[in-house]
C-alpha atoms as a PDB file:
ATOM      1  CA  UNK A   1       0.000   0.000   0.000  1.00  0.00           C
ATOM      2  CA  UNK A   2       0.987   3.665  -0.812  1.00  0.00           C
ATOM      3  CA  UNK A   3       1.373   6.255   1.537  1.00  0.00           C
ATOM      4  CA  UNK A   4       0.044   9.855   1.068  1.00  0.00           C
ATOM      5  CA  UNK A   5       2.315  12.293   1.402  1.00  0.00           C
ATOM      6  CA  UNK A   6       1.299  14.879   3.977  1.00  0.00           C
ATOM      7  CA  UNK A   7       3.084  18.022   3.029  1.00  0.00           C
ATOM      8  CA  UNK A   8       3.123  21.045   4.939  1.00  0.00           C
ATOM      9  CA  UNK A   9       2.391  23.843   3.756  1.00  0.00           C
ATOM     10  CA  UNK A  10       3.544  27.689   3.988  1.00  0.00           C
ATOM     11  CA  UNK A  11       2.065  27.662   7.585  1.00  0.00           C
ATOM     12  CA  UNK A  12       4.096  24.882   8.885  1.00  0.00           C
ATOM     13  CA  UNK A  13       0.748  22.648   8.914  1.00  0.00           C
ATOM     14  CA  UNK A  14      -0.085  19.787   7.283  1.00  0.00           C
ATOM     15  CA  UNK A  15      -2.890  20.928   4.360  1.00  0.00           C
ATOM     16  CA  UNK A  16      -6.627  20.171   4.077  1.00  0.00           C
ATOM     17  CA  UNK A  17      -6.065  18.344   0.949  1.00  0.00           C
ATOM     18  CA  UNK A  18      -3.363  15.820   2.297  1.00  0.00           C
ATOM     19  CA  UNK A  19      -6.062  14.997   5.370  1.00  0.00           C
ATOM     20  CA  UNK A  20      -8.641  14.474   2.825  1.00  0.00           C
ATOM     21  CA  UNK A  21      -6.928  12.161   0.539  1.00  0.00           C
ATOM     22  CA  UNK A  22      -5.795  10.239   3.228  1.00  0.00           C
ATOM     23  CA  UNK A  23      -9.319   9.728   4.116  1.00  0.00           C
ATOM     24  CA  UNK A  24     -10.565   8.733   0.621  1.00  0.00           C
ATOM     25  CA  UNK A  25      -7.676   6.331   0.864  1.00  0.00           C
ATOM     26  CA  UNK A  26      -8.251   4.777   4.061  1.00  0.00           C
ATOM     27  CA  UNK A  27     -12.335   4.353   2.752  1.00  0.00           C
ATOM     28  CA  UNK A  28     -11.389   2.682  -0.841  1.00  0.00           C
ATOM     29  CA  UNK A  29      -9.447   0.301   1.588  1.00  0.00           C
ATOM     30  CA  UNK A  30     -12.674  -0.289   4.176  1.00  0.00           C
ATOM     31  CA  UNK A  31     -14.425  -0.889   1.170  1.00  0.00           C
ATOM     32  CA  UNK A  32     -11.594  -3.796  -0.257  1.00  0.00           C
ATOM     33  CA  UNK A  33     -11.848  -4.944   3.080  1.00  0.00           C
ATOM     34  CA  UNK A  34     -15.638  -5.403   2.655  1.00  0.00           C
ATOM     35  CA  UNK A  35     -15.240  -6.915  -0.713  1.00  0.00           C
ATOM     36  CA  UNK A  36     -13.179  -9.719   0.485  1.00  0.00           C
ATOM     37  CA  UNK A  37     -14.651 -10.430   3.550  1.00  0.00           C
ATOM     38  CA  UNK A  38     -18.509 -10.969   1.449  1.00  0.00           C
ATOM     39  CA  UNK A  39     -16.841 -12.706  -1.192  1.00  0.00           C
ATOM     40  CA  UNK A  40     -14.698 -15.261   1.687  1.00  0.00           C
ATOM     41  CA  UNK A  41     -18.112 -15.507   3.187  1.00  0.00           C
ATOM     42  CA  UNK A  42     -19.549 -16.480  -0.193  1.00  0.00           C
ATOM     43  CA  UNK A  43     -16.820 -19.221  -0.630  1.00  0.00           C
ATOM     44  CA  UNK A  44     -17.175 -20.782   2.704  1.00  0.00           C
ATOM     45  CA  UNK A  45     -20.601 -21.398   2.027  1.00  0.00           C
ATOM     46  CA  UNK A  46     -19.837 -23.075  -1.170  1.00  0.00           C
ATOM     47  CA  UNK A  47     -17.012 -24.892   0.480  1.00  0.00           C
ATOM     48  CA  UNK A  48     -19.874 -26.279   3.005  1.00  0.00           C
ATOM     49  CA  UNK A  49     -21.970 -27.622   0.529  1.00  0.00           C
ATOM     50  CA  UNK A  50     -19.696 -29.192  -1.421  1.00  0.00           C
ATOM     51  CA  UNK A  51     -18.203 -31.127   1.841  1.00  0.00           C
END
């Protein structure tokens, strides 16, 4: 996984921008996280039956 970058800006703080791509990055991964967890749900099921 990448890293964002938080840069700091003129005011010696970290900018707006770098928070909020950090937080669209951190909720693509929740949602990945989601994914695999239905779809490893899905395939235990299947597993199940077939046993």
């Amino acid at each position: 996984m990448t890293k964002c970058p938080v840069l700091p800006n003129p005011t010696g703080f970290p900018s707006p921008h770098a928070y909020q791509a950090k937080n669209i990055m951190e909720a693509e991964r929740i949602n990945l996280i989601g994914t695999t967890l239905h779809d490893l749900r899905e395939r235990t099921v299947d597993l199940r039956r077939y046993l």
